[in-house]
C-alpha atoms as a PDB file:
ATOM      1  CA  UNK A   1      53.836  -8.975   9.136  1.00  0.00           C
ATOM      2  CA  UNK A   2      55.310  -5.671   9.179  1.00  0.00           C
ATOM      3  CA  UNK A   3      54.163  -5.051   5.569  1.00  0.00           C
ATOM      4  CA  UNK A   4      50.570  -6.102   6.209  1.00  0.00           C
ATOM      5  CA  UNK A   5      50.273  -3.697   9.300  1.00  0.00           C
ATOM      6  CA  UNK A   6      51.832  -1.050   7.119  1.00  0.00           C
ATOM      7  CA  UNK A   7      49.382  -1.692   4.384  1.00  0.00           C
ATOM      8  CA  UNK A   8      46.216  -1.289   6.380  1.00  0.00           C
ATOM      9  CA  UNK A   9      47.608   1.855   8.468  1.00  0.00           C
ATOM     10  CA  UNK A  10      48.056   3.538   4.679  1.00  0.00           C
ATOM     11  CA  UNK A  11      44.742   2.130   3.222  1.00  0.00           C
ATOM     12  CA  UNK A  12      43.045   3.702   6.729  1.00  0.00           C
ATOM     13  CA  UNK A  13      44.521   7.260   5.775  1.00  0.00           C
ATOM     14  CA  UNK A  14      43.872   6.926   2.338  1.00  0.00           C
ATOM     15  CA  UNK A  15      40.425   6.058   3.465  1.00  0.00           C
ATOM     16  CA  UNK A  16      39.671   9.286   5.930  1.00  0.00           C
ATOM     17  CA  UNK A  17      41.477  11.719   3.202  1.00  0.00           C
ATOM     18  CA  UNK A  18      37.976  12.521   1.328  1.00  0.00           C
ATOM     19  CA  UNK A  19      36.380  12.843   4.550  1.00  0.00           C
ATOM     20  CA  UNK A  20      38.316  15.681   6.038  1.00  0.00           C
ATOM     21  CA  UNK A  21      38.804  17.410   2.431  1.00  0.00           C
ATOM     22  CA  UNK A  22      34.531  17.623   1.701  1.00  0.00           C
ATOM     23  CA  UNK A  23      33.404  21.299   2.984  1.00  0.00           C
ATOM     24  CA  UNK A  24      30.139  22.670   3.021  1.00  0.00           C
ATOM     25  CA  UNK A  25      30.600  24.740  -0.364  1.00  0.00           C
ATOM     26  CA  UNK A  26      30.784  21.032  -1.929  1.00  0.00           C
ATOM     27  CA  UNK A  27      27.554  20.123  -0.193  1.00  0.00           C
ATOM     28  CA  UNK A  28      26.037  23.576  -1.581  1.00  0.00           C
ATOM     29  CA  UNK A  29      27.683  22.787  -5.167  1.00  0.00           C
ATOM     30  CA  UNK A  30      26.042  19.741  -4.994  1.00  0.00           C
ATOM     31  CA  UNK A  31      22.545  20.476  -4.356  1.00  0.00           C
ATOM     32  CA  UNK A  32      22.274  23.665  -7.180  1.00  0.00           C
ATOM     33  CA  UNK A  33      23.364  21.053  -9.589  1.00  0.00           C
ATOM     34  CA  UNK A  34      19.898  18.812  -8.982  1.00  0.00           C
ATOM     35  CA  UNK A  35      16.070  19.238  -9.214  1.00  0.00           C
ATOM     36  CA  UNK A  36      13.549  17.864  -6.879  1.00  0.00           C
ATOM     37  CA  UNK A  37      11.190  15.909  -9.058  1.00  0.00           C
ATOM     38  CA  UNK A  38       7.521  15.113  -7.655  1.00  0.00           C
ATOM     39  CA  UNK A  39       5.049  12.997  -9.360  1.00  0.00           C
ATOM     40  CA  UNK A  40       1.340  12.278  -7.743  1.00  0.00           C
ATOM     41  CA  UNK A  41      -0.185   8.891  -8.078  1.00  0.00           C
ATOM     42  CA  UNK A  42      -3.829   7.688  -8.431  1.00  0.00           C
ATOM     43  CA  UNK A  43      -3.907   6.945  -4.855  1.00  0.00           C
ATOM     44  CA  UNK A  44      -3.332  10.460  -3.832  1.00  0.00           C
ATOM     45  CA  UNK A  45       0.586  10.002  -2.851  1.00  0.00           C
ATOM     46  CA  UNK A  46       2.882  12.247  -3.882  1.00  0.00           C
ATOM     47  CA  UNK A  47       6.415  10.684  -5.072  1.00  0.00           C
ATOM     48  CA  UNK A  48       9.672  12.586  -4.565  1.00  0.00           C
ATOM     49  CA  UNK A  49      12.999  11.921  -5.980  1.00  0.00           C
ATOM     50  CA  UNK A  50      16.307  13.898  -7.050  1.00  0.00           C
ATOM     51  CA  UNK A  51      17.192  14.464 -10.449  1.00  0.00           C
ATOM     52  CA  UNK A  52      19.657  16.443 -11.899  1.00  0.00           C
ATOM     53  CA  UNK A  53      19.578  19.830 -13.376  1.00  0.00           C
ATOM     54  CA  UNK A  54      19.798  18.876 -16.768  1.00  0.00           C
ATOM     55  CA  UNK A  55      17.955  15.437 -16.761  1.00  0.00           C
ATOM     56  CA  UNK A  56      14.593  15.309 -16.950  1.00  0.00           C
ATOM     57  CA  UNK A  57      12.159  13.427 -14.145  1.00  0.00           C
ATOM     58  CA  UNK A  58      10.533  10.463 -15.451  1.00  0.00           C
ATOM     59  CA  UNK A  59       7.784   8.439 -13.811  1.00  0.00           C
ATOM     60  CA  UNK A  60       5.455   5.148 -14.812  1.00  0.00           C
ATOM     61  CA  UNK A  61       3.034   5.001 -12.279  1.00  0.00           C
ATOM     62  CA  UNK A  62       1.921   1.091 -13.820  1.00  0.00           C
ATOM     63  CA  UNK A  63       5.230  -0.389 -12.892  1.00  0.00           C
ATOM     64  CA  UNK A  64       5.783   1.786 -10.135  1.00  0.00           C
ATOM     65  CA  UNK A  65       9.091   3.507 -11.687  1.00  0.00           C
ATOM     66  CA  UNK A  66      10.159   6.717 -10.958  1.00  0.00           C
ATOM     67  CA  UNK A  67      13.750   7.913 -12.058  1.00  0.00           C
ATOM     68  CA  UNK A  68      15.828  10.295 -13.618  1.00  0.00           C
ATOM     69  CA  UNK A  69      15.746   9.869 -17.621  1.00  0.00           C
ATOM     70  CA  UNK A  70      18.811  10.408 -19.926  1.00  0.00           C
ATOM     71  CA  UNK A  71      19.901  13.792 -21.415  1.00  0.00           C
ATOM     72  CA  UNK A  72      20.422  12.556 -25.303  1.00  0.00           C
ATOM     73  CA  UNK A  73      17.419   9.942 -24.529  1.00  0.00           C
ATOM     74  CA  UNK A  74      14.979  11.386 -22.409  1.00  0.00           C
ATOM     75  CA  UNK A  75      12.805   8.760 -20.592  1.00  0.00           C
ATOM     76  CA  UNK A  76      12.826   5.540 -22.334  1.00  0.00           C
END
């Protein structure tokens, strides 16, 4: 019993560790490394979604797919 409480206490501070280390310069790091890709339909709507800054933004309006293609690939 002893164990199992001890366990859990160390998988719960194990679990708030990332938490408390994350700073805003990671948030900023984060964001310069993607691309805001925008693609406008037939209807008139205007798609958004995050890429990053070396993939390329790649969008089939017919099956309603838009998504971030491969580096070595490109959008397949």
């Amino acid at each position: 019993m002893k164990r199992t409480i001890a366990l859990m206490a160390l998988v719960a501070a194990l679990g708030a560790t990332p938490l408390a280390l994350t700073t805003d310069d990671a948030h900023a790091a984060g964001k310069k490394a993607t691309k805001l890709c925008k693609h406008k339909t037939a209807a008139g709507k205007i798609k958004t979604w995050r890429c990053g800054a070396d993939q390329p933004c790649c969008s089939a309006e017919w099956i309603n797919y838009y998504t971030c293609g491969s580096k070595t690939l490109g959008c397949l």
